[in-house]
PDB file of N, CA and C in Angstrom:
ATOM      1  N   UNK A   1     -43.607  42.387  -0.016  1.00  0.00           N
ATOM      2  CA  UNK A   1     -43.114  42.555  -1.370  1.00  0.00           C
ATOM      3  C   UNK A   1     -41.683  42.034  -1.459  1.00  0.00           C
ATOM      4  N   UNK A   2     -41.046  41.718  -2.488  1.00  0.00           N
ATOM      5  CA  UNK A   2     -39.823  40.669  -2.908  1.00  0.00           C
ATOM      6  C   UNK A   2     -39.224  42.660  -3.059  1.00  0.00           C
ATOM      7  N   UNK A   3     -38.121  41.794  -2.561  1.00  0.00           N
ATOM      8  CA  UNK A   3     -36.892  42.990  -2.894  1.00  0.00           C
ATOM      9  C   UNK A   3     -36.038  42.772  -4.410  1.00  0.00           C
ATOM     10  N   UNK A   4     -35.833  41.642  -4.561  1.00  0.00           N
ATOM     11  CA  UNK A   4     -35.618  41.338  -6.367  1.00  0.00           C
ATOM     12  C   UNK A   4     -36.105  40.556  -6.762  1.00  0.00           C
ATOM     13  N   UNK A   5     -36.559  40.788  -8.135  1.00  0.00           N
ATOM     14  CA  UNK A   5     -37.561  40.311  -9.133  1.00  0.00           C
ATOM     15  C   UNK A   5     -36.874  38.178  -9.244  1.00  0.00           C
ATOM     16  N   UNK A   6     -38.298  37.558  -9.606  1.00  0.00           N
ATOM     17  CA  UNK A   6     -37.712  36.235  -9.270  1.00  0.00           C
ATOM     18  C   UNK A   6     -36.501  35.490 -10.909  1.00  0.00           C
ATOM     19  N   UNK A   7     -35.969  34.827 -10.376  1.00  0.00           N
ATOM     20  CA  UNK A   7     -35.345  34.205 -12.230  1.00  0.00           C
ATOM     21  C   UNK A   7     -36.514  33.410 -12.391  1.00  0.00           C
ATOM     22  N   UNK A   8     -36.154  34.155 -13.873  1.00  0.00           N
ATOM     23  CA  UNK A   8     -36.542  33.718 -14.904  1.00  0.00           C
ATOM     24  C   UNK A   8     -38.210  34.582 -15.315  1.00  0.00           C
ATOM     25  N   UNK A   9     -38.488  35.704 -14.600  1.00  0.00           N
ATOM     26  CA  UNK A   9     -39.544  36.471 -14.494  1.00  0.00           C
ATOM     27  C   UNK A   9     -38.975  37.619 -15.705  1.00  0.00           C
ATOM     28  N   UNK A  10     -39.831  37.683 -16.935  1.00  0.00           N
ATOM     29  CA  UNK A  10     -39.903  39.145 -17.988  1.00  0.00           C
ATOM     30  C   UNK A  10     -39.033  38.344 -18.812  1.00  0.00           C
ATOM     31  N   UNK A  11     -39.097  36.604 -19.244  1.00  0.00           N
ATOM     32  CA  UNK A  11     -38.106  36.089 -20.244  1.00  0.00           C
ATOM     33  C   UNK A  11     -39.460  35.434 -21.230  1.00  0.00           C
ATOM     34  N   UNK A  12     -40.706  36.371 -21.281  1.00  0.00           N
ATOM     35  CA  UNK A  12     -41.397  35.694 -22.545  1.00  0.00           C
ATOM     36  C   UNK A  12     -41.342  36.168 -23.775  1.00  0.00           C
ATOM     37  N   UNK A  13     -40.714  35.369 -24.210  1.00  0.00           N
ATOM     38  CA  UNK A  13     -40.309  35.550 -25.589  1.00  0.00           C
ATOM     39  C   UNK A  13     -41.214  34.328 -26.798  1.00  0.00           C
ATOM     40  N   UNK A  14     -41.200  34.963 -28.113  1.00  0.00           N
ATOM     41  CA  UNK A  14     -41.966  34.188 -29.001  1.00  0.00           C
ATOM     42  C   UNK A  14     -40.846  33.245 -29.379  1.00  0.00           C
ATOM     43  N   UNK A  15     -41.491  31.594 -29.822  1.00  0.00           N
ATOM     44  CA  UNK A  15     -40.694  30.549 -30.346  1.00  0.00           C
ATOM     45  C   UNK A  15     -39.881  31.058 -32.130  1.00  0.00           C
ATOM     46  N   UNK A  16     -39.431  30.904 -32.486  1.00  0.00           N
ATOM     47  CA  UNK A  16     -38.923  31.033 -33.714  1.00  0.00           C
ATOM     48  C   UNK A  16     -39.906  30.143 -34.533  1.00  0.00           C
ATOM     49  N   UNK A  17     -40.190  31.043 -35.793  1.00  0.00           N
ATOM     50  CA  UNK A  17     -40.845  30.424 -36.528  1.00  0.00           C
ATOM     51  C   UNK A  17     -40.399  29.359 -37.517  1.00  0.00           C
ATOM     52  N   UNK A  18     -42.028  27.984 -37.976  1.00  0.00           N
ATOM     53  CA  UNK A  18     -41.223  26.987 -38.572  1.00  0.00           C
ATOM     54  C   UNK A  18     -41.083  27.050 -39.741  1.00  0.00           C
ATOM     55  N   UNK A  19     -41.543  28.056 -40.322  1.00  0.00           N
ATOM     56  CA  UNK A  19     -41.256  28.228 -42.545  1.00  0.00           C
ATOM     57  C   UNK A  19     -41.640  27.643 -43.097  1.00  0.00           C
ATOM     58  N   UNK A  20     -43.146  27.763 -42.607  1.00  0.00           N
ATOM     59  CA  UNK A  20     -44.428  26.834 -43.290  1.00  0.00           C
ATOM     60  C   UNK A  20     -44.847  27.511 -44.564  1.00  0.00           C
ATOM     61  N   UNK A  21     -45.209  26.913 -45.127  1.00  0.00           N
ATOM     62  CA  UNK A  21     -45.820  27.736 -46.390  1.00  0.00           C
ATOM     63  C   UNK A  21     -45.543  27.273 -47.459  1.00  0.00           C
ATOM     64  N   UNK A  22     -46.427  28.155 -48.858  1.00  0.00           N
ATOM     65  CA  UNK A  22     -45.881  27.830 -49.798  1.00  0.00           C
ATOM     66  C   UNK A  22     -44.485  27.916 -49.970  1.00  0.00           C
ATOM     67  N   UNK A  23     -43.760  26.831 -51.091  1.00  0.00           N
ATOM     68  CA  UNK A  23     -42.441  27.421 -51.129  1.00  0.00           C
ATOM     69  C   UNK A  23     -42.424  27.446 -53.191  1.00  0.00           C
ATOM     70  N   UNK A  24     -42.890  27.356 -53.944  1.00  0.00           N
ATOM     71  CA  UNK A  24     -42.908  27.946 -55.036  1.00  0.00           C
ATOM     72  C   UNK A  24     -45.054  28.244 -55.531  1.00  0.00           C
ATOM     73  N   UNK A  25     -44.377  29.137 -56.511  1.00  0.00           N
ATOM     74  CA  UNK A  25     -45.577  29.647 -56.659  1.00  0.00           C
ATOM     75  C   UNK A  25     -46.123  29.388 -58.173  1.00  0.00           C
ATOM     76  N   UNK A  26     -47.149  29.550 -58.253  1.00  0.00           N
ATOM     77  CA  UNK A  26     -48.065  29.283 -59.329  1.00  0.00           C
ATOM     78  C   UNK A  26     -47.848  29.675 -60.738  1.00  0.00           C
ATOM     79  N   UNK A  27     -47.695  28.444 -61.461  1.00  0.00           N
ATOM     80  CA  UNK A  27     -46.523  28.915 -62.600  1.00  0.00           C
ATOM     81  C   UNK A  27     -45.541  28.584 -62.817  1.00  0.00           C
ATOM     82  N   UNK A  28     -44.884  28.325 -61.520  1.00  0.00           N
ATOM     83  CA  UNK A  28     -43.098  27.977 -61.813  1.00  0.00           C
ATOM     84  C   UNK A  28     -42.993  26.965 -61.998  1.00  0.00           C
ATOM     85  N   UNK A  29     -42.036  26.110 -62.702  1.00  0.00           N
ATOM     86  CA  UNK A  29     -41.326  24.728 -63.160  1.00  0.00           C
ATOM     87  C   UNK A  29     -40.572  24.195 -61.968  1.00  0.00           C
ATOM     88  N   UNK A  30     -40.845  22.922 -61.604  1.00  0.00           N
ATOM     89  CA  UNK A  30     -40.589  22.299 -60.957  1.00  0.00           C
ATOM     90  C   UNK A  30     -39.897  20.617 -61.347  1.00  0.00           C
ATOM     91  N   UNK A  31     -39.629  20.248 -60.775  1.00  0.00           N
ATOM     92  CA  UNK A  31     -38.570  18.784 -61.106  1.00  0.00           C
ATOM     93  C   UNK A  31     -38.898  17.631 -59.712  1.00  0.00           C
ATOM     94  N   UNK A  32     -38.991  16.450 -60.486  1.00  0.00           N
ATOM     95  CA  UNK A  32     -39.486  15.040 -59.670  1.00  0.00           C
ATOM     96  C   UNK A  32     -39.238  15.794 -58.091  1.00  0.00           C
ATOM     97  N   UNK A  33     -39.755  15.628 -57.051  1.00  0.00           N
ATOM     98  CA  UNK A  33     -39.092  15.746 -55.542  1.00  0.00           C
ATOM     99  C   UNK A  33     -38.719  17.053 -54.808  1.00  0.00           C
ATOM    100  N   UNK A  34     -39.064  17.739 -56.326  1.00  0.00           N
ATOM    101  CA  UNK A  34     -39.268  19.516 -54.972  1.00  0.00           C
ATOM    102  C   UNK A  34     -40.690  19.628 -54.377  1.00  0.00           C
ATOM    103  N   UNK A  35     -39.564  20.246 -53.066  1.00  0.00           N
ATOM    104  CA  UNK A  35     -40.893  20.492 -52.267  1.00  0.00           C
ATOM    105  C   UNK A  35     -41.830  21.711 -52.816  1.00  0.00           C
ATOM    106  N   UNK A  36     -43.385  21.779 -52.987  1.00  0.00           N
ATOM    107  CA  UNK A  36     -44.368  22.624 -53.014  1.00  0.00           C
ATOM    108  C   UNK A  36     -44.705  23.243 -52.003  1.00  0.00           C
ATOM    109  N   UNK A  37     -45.056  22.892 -50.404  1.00  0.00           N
ATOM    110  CA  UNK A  37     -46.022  23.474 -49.449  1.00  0.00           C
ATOM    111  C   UNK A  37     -45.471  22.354 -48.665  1.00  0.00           C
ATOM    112  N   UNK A  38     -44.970  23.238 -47.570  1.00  0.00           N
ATOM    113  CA  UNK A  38     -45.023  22.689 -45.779  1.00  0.00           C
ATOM    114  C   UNK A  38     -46.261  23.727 -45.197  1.00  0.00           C
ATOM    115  N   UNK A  39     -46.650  21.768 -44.318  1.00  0.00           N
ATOM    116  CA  UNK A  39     -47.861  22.213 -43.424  1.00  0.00           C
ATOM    117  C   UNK A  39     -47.770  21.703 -42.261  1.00  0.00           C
ATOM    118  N   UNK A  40     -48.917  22.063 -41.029  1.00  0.00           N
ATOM    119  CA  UNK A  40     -48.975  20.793 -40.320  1.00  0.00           C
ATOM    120  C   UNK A  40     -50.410  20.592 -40.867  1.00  0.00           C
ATOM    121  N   UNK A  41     -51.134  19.523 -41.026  1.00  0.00           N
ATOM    122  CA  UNK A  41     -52.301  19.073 -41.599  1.00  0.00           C
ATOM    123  C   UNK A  41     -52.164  19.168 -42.504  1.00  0.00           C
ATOM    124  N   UNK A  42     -53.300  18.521 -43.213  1.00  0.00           N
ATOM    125  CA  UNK A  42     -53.706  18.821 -44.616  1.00  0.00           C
ATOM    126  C   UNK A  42     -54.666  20.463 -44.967  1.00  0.00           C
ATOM    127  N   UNK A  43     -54.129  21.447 -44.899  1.00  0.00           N
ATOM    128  CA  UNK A  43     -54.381  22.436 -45.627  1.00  0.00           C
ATOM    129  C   UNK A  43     -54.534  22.819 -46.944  1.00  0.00           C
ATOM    130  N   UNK A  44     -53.622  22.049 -47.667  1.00  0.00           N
ATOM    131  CA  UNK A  44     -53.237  22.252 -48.729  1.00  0.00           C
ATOM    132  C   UNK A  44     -53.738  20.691 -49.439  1.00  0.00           C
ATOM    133  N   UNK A  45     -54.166  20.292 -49.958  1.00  0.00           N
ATOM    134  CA  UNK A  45     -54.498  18.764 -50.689  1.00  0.00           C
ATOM    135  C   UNK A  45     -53.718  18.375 -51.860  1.00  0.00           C
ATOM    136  N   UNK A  46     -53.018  17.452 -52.063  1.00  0.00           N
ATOM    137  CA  UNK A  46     -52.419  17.042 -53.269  1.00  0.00           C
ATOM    138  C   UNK A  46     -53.350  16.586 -54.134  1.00  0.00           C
ATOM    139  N   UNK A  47     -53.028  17.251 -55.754  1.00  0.00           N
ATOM    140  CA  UNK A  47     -53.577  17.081 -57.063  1.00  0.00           C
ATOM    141  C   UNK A  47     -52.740  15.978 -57.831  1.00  0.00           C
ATOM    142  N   UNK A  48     -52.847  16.603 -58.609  1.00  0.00           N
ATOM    143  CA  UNK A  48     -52.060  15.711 -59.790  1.00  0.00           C
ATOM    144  C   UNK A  48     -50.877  15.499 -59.895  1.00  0.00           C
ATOM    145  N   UNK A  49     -50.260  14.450 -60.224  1.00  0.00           N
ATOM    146  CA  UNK A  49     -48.337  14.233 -59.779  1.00  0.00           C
ATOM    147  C   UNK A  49     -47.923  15.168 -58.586  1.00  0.00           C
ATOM    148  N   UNK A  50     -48.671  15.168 -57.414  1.00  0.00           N
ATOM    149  CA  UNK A  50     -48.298  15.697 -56.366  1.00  0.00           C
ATOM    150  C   UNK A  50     -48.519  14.585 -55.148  1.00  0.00           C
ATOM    151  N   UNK A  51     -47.780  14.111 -53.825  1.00  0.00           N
ATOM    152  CA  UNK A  51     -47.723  13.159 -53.498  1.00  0.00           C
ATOM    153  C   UNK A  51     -47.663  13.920 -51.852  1.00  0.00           C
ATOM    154  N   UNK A  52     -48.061  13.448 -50.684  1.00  0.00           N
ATOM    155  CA  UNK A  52     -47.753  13.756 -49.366  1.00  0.00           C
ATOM    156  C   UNK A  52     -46.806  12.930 -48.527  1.00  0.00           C
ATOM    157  N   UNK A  53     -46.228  13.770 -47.877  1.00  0.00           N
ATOM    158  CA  UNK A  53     -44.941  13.285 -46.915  1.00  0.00           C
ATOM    159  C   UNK A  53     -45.605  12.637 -45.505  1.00  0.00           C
ATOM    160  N   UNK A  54     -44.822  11.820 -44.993  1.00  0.00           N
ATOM    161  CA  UNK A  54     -45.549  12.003 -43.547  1.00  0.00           C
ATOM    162  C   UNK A  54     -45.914  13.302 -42.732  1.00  0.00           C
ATOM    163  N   UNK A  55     -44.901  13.743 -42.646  1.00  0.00           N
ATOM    164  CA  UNK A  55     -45.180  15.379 -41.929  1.00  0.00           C
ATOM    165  C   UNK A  55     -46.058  16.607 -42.469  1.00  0.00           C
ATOM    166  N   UNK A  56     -46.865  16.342 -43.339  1.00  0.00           N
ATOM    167  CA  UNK A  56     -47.818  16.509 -44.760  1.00  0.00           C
ATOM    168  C   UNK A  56     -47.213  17.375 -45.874  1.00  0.00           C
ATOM    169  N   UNK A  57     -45.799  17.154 -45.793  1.00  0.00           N
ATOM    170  CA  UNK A  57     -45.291  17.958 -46.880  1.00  0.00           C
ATOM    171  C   UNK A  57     -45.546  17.453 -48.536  1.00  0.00           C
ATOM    172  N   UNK A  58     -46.032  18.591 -49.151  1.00  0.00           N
ATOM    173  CA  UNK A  58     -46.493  18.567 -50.629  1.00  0.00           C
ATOM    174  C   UNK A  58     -45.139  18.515 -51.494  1.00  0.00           C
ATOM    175  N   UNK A  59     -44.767  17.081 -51.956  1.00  0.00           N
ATOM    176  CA  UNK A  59     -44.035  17.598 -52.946  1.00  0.00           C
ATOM    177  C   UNK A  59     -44.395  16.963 -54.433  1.00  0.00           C
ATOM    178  N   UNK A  60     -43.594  17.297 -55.936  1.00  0.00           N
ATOM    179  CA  UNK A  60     -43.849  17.032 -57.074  1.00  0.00           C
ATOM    180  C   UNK A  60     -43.229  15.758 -57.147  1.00  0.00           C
ATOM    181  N   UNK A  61     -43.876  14.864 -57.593  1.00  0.00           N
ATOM    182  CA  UNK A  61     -43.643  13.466 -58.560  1.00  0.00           C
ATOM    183  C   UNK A  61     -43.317  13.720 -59.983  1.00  0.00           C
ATOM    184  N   UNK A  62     -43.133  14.416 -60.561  1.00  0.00           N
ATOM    185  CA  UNK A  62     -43.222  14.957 -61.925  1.00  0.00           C
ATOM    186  C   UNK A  62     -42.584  16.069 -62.299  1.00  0.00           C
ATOM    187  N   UNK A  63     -41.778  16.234 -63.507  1.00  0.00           N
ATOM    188  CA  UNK A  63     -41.114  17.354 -63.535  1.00  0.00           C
ATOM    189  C   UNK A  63     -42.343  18.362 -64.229  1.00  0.00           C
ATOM    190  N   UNK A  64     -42.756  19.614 -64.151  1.00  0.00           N
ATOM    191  CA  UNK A  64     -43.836  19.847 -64.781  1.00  0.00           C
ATOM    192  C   UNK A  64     -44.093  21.556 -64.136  1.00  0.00           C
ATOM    193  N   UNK A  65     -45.259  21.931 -64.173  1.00  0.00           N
ATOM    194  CA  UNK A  65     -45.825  23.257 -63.865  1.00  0.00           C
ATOM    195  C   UNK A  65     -46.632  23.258 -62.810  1.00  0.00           C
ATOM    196  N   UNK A  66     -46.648  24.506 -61.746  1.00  0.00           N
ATOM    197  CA  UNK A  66     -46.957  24.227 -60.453  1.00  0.00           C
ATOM    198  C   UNK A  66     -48.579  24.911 -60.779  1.00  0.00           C
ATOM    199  N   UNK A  67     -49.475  24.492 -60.373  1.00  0.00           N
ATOM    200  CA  UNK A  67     -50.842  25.053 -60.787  1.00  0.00           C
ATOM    201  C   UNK A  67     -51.853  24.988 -59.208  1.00  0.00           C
ATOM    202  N   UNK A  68     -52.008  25.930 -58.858  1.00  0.00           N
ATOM    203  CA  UNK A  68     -53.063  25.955 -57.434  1.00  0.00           C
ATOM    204  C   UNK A  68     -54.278  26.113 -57.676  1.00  0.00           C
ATOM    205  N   UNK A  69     -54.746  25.699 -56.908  1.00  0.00           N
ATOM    206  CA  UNK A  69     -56.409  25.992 -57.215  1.00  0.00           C
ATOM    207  C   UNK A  69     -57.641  25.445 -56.485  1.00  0.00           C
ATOM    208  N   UNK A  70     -58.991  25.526 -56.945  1.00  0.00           N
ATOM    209  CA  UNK A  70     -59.695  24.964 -55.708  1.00  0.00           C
ATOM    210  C   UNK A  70     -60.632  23.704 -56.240  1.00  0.00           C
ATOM    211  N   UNK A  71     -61.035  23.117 -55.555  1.00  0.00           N
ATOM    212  CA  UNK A  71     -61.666  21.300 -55.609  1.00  0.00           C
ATOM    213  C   UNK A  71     -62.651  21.559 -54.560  1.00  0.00           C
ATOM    214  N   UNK A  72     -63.876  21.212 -54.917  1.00  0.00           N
ATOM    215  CA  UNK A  72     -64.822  21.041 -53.847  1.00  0.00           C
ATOM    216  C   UNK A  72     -64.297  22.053 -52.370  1.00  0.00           C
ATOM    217  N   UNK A  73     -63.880  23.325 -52.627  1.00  0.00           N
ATOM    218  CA  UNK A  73     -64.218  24.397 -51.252  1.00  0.00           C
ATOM    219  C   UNK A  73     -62.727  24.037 -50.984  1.00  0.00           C
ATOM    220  N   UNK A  74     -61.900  23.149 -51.385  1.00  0.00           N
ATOM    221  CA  UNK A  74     -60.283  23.071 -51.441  1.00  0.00           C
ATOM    222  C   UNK A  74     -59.372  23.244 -51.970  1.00  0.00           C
ATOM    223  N   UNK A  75     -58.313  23.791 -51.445  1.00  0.00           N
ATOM    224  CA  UNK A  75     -56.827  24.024 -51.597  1.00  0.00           C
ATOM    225  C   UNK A  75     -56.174  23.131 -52.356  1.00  0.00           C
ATOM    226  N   UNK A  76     -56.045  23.071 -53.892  1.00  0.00           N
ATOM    227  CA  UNK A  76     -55.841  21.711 -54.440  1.00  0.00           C
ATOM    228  C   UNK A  76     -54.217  22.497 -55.098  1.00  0.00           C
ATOM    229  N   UNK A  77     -52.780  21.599 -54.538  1.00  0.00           N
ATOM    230  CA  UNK A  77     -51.951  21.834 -55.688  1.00  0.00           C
ATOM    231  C   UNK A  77     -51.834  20.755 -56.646  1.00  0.00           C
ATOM    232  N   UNK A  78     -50.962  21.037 -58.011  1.00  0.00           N
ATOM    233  CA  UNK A  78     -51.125  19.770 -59.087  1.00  0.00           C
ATOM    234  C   UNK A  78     -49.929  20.398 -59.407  1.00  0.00           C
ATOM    235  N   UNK A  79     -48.930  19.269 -60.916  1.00  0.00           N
ATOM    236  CA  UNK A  79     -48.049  19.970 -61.569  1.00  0.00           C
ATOM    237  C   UNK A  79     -48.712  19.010 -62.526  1.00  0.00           C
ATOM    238  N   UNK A  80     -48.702  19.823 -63.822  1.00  0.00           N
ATOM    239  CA  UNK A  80     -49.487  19.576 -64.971  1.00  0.00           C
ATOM    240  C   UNK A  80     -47.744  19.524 -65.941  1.00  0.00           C
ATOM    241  N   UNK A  81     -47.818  18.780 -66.690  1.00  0.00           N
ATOM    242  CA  UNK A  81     -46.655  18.649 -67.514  1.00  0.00           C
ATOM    243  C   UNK A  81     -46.595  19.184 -68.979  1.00  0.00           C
TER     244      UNK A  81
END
């Protein structure tokens, strides 16, 4: 048996989270280029005047109203003007 415990033994710790998610909600007014929804994937599908980032971030093309909802069994956001 070890007489002291080895480094770096009892240092598991959880990563910090990345602040995925919706970031406004259904209803609210929005303007050209705010962000809607960080993801990784497509979880979330862009609707109407809504456009995807490389990193699949949802944001508005359109200044307008944030509206969620579902499309064929999907996660559809839109901003309706």
């Amino acid at each position: 048996m070890a007489k002291k415990k080895s480094a770096g033994a009892g240092q598991h710790r959880r990563p910090a989270g990345k602040r995925l998610g919706p970031k406004v909600a259904s209803g609210e007014k929005v303007s050209t280029g705010n962000i809607l929804v960080t993801q990784h994937g497509t979880n979330v599908t862009p609707g109407k005047n809504v456009k995807v980032g490389r990193n699949y971030t949802l944001y508005s093309m359109a200044d307008g109203v944030v509206k969620f909802g579902k499309k064929i069994g999907r996660k559809v956001v839109s901003v309706v003007k």
